[in-house]
C-alpha atoms as a PDB file:
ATOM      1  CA  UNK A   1    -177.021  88.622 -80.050  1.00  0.00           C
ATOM      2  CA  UNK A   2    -175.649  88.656 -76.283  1.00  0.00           C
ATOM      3  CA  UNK A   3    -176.830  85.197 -74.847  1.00  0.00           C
ATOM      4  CA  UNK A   4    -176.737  84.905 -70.571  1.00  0.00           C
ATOM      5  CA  UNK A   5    -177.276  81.447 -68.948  1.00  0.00           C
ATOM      6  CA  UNK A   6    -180.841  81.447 -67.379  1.00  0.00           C
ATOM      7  CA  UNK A   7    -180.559  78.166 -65.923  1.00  0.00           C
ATOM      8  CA  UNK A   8    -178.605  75.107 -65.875  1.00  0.00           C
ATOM      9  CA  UNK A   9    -178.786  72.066 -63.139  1.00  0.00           C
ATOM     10  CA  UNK A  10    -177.874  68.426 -63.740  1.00  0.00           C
ATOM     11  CA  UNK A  11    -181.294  66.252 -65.070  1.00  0.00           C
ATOM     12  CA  UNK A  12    -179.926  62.953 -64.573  1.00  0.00           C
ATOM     13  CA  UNK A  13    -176.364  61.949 -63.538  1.00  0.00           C
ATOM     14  CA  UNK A  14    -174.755  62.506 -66.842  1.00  0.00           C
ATOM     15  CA  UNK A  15    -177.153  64.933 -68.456  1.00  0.00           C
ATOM     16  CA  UNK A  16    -177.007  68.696 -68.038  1.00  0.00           C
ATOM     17  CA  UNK A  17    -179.732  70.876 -68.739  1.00  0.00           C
ATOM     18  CA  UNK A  18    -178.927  74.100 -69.423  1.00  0.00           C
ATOM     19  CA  UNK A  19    -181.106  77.393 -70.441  1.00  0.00           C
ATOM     20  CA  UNK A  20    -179.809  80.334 -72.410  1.00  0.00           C
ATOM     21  CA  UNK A  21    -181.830  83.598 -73.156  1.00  0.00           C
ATOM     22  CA  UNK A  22    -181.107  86.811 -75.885  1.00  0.00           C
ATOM     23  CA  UNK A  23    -182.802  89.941 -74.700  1.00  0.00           C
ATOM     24  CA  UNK A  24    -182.630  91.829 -78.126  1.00  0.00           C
ATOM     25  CA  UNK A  25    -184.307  90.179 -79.775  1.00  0.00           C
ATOM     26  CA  UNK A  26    -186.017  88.110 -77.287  1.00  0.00           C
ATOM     27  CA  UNK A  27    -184.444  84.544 -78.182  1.00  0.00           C
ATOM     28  CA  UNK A  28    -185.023  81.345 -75.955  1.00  0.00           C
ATOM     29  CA  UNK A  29    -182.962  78.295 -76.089  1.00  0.00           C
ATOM     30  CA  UNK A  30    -183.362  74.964 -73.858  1.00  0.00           C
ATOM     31  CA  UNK A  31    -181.041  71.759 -74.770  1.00  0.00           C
ATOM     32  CA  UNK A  32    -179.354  68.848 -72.642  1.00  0.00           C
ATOM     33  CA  UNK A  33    -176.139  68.403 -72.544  1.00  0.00           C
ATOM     34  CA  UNK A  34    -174.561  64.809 -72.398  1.00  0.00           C
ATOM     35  CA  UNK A  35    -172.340  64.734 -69.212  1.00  0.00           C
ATOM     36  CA  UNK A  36    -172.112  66.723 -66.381  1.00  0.00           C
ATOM     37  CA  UNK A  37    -171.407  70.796 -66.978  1.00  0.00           C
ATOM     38  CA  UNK A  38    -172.364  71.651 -63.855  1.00  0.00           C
ATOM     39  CA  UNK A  39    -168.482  73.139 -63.289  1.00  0.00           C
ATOM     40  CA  UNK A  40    -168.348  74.410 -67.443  1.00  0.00           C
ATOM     41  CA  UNK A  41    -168.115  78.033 -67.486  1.00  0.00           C
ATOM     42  CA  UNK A  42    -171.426  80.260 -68.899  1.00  0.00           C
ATOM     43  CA  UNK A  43    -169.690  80.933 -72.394  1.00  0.00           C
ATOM     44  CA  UNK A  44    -168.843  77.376 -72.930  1.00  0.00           C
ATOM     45  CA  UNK A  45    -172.529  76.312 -71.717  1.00  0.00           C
ATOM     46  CA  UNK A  46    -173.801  78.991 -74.548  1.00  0.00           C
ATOM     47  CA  UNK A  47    -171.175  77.816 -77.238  1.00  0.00           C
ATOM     48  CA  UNK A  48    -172.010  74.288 -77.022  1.00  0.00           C
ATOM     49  CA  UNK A  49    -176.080  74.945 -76.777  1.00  0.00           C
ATOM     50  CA  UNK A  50    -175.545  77.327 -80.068  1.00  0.00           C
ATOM     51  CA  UNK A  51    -173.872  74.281 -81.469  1.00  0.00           C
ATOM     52  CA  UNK A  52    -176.812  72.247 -81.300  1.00  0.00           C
ATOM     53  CA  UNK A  53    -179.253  74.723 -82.370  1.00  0.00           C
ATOM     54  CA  UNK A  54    -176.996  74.728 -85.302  1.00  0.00           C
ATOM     55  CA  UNK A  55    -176.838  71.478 -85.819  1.00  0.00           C
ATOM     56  CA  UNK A  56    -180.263  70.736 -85.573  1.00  0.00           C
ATOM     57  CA  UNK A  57    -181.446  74.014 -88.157  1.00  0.00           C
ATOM     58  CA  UNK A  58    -178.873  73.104 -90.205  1.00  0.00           C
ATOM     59  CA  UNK A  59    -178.079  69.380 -89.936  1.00  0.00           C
ATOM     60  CA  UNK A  60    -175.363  69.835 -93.606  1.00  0.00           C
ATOM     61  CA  UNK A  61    -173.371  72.073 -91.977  1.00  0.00           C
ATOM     62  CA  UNK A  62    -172.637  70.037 -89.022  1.00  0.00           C
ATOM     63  CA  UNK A  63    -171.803  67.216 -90.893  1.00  0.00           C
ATOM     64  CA  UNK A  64    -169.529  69.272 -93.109  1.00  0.00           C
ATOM     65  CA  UNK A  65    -167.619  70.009 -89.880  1.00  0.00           C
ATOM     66  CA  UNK A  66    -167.172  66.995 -88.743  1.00  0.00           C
ATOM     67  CA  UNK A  67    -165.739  65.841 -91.837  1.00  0.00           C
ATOM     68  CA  UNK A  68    -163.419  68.364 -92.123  1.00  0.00           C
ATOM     69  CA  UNK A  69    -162.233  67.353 -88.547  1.00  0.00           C
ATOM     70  CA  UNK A  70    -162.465  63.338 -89.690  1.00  0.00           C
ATOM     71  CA  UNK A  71    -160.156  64.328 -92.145  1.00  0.00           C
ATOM     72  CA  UNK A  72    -157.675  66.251 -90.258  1.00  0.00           C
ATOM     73  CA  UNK A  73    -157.646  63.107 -88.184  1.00  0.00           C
ATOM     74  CA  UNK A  74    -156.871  60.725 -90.794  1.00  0.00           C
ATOM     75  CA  UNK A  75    -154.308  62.856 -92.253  1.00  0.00           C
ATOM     76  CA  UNK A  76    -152.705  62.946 -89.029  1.00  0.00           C
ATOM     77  CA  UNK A  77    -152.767  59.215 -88.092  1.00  0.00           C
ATOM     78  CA  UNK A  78    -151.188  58.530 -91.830  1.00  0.00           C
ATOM     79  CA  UNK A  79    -148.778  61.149 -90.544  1.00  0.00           C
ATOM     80  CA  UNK A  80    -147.987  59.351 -86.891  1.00  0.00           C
ATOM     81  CA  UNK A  81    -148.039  55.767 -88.494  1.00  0.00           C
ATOM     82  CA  UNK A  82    -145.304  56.692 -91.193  1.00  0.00           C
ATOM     83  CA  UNK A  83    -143.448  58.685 -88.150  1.00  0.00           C
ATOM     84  CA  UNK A  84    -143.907  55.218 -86.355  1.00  0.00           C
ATOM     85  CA  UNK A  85    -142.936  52.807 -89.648  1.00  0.00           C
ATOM     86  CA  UNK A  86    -139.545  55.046 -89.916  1.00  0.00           C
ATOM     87  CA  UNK A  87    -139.320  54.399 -86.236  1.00  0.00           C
ATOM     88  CA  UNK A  88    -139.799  51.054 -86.275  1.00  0.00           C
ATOM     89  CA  UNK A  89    -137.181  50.344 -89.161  1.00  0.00           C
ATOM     90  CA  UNK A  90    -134.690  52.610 -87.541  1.00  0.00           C
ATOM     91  CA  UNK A  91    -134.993  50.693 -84.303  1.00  0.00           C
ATOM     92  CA  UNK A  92    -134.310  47.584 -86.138  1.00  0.00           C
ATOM     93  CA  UNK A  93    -131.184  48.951 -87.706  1.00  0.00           C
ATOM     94  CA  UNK A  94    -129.944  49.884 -84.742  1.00  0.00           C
ATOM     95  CA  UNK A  95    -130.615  46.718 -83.167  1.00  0.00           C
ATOM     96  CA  UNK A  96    -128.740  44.965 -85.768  1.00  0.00           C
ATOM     97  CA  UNK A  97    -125.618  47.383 -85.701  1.00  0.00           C
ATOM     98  CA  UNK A  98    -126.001  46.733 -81.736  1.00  0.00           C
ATOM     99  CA  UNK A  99    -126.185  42.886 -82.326  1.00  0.00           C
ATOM    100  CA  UNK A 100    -123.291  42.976 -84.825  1.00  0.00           C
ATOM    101  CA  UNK A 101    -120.600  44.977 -82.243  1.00  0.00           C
ATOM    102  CA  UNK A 102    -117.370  42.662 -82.093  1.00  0.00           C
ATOM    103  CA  UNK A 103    -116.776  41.490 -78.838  1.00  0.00           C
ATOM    104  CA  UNK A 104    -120.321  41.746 -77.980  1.00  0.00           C
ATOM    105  CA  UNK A 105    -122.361  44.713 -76.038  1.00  0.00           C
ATOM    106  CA  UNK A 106    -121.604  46.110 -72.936  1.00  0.00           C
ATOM    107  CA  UNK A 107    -124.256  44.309 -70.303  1.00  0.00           C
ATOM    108  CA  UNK A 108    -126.174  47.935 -69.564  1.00  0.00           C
ATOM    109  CA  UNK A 109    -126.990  48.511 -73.662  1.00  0.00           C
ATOM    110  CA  UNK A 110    -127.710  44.758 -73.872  1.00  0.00           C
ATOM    111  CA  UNK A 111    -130.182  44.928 -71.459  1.00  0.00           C
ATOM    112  CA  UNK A 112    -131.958  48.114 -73.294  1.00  0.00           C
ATOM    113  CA  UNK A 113    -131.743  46.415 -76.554  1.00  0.00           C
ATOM    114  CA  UNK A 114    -133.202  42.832 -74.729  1.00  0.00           C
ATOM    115  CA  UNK A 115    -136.522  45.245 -73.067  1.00  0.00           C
ATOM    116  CA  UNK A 116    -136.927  46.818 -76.497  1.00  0.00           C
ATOM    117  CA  UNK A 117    -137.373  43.181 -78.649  1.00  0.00           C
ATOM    118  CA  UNK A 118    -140.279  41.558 -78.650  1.00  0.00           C
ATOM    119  CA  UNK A 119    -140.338  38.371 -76.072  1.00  0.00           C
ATOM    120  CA  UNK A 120    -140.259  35.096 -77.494  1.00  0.00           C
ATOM    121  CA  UNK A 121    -143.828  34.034 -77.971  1.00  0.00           C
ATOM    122  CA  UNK A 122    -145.720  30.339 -78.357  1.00  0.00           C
ATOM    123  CA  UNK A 123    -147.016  29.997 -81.556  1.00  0.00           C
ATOM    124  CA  UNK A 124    -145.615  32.585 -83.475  1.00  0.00           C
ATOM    125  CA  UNK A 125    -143.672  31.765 -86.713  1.00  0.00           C
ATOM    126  CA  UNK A 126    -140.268  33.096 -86.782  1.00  0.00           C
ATOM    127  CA  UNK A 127    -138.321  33.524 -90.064  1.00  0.00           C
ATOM    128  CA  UNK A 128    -134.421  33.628 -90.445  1.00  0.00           C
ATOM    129  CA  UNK A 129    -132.614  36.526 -88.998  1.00  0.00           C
ATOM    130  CA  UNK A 130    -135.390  37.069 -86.778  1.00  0.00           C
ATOM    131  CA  UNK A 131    -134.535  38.823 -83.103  1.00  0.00           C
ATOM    132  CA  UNK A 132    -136.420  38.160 -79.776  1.00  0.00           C
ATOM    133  CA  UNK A 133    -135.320  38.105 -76.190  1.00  0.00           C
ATOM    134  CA  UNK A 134    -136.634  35.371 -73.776  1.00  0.00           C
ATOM    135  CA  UNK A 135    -134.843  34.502 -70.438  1.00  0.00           C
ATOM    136  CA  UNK A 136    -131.732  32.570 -70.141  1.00  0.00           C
ATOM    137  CA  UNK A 137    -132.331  28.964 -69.330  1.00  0.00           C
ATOM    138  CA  UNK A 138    -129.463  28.018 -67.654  1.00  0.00           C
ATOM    139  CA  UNK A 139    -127.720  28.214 -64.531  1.00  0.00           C
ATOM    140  CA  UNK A 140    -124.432  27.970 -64.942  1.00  0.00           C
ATOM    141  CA  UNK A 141    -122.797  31.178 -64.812  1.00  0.00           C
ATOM    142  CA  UNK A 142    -122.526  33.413 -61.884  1.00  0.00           C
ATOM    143  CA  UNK A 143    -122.677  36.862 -63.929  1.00  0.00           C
ATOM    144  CA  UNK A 144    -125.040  35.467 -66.330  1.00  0.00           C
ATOM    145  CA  UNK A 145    -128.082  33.898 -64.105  1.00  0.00           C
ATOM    146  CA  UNK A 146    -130.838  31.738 -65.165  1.00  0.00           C
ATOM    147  CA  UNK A 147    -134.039  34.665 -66.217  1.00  0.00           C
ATOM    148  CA  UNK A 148    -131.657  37.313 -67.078  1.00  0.00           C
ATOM    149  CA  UNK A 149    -133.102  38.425 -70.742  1.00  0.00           C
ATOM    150  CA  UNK A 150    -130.858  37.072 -73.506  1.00  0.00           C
ATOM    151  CA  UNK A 151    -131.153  37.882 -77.391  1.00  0.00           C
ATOM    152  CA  UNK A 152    -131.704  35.118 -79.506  1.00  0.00           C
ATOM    153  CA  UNK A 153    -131.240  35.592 -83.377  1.00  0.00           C
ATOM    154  CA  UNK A 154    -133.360  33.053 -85.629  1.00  0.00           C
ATOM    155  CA  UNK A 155    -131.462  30.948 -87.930  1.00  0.00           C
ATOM    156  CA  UNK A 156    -134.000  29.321 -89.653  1.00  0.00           C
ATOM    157  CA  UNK A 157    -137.682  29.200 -90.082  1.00  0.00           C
ATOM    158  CA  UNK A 158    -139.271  28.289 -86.926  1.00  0.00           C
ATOM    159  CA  UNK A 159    -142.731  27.241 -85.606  1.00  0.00           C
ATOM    160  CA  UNK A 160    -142.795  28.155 -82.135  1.00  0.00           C
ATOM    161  CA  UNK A 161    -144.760  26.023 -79.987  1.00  0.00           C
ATOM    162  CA  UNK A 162    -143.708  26.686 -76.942  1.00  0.00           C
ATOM    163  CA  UNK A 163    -140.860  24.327 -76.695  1.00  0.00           C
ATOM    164  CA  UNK A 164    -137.955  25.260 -74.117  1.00  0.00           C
ATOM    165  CA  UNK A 165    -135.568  27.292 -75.554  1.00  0.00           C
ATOM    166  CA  UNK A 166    -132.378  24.575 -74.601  1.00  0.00           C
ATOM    167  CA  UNK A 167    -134.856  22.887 -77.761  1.00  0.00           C
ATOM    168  CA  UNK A 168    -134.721  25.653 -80.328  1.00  0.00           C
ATOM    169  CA  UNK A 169    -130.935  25.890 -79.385  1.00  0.00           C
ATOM    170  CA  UNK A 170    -130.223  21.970 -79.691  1.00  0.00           C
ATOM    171  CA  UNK A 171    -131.698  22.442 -83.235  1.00  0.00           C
ATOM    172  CA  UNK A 172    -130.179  25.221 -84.430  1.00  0.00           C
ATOM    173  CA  UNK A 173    -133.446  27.169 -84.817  1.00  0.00           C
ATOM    174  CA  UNK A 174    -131.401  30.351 -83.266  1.00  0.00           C
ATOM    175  CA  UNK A 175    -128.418  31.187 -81.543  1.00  0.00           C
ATOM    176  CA  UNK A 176    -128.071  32.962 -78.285  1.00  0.00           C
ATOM    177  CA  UNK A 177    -126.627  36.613 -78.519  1.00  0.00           C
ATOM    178  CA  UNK A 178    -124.591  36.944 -75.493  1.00  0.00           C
ATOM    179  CA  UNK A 179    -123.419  40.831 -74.161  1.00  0.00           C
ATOM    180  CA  UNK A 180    -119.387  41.127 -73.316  1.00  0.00           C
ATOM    181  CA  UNK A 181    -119.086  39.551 -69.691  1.00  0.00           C
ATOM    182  CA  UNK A 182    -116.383  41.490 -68.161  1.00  0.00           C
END
């Protein structure tokens, strides 16, 4: 059957009725669409009014397809979360290697490492050998000024509740991961 688009004009502002007709055999279809398909062209129009014709004769069928593609999607987001859980643990290897480097990082990798941590943040319970960046507190050095993201390394268990971070340094709750200063 060779459907044609008989009509189609926009019923409300985000409903689209549209008309298809069969000549042999004489076969009549009239369905909104939700949205405006005022720009769609005709075979799209006739695909997705087919497509509810379907689904209404045959309500099994539709519902078989859409849990095919349900499952196609949660195969793939299993797929992109383990792509993003090997990420994720790769980053933080790298991140300690960086840490680690004798002599300390040069300031340019420092500060991609710093933007890729996660900031220091009130009320969040950090373990030992935890790493966040925060901005540097003091004021004191000309090539290292006060706001400039530093890395701070958790030595020990830590409630953070917002205290400055001269505070967590004073008690030994982390230490301060400085980059080479050249």
């Amino acid at each position: 059957m060779k459907f044609k688009v008989a009509n189609k004009y926009l019923r409300e502002a985000d409903k689209t009725f549209v008309a298809i007709r069969c000549d042999e055999p004489y076969t009549a279809y009239d369905r909104v669409l939700e949205g405006d398909h005022m720009n769609d062209n005709d075979e799209s129009l006739i695909d997705a009014v087919l497509k509810l014709v379907a689904t209404e004769l045959d309500p099994t069928g539709a519902i078989a397809e859409m849990q095919q593609k349900l499952d196609k999607t949660t195969d793939t987001t299993k797929k992109n979360k383990d792509v993003v859980e090997r990420t994720s643990k790769l980053t933080d290897v790298l991140i300690l290697l960086a840490i680690s480097t004798e002599g300390g990082m040069q300031q340019d990798l420092y500060n991609k490492v710093a933007a890729l941590l996660p900031q220091l943040t009130e009320g969040v319970r950090y373990g030992f050998g935890d790493i966040v960046s925060a901005p540097y507190p003091f004021d004191t050095n000309p090539k290292y000024p006060q706001g400039t993201p530093v890395i701070l390394k958790f030595l020990d268990n830590w409630m953070h509740k917002g205290q400055p971070l001269q505070e967590l340094l004073q008690k030994g709750a982390c230490a301060t991961v400085m980059p080479r200063i050249d």
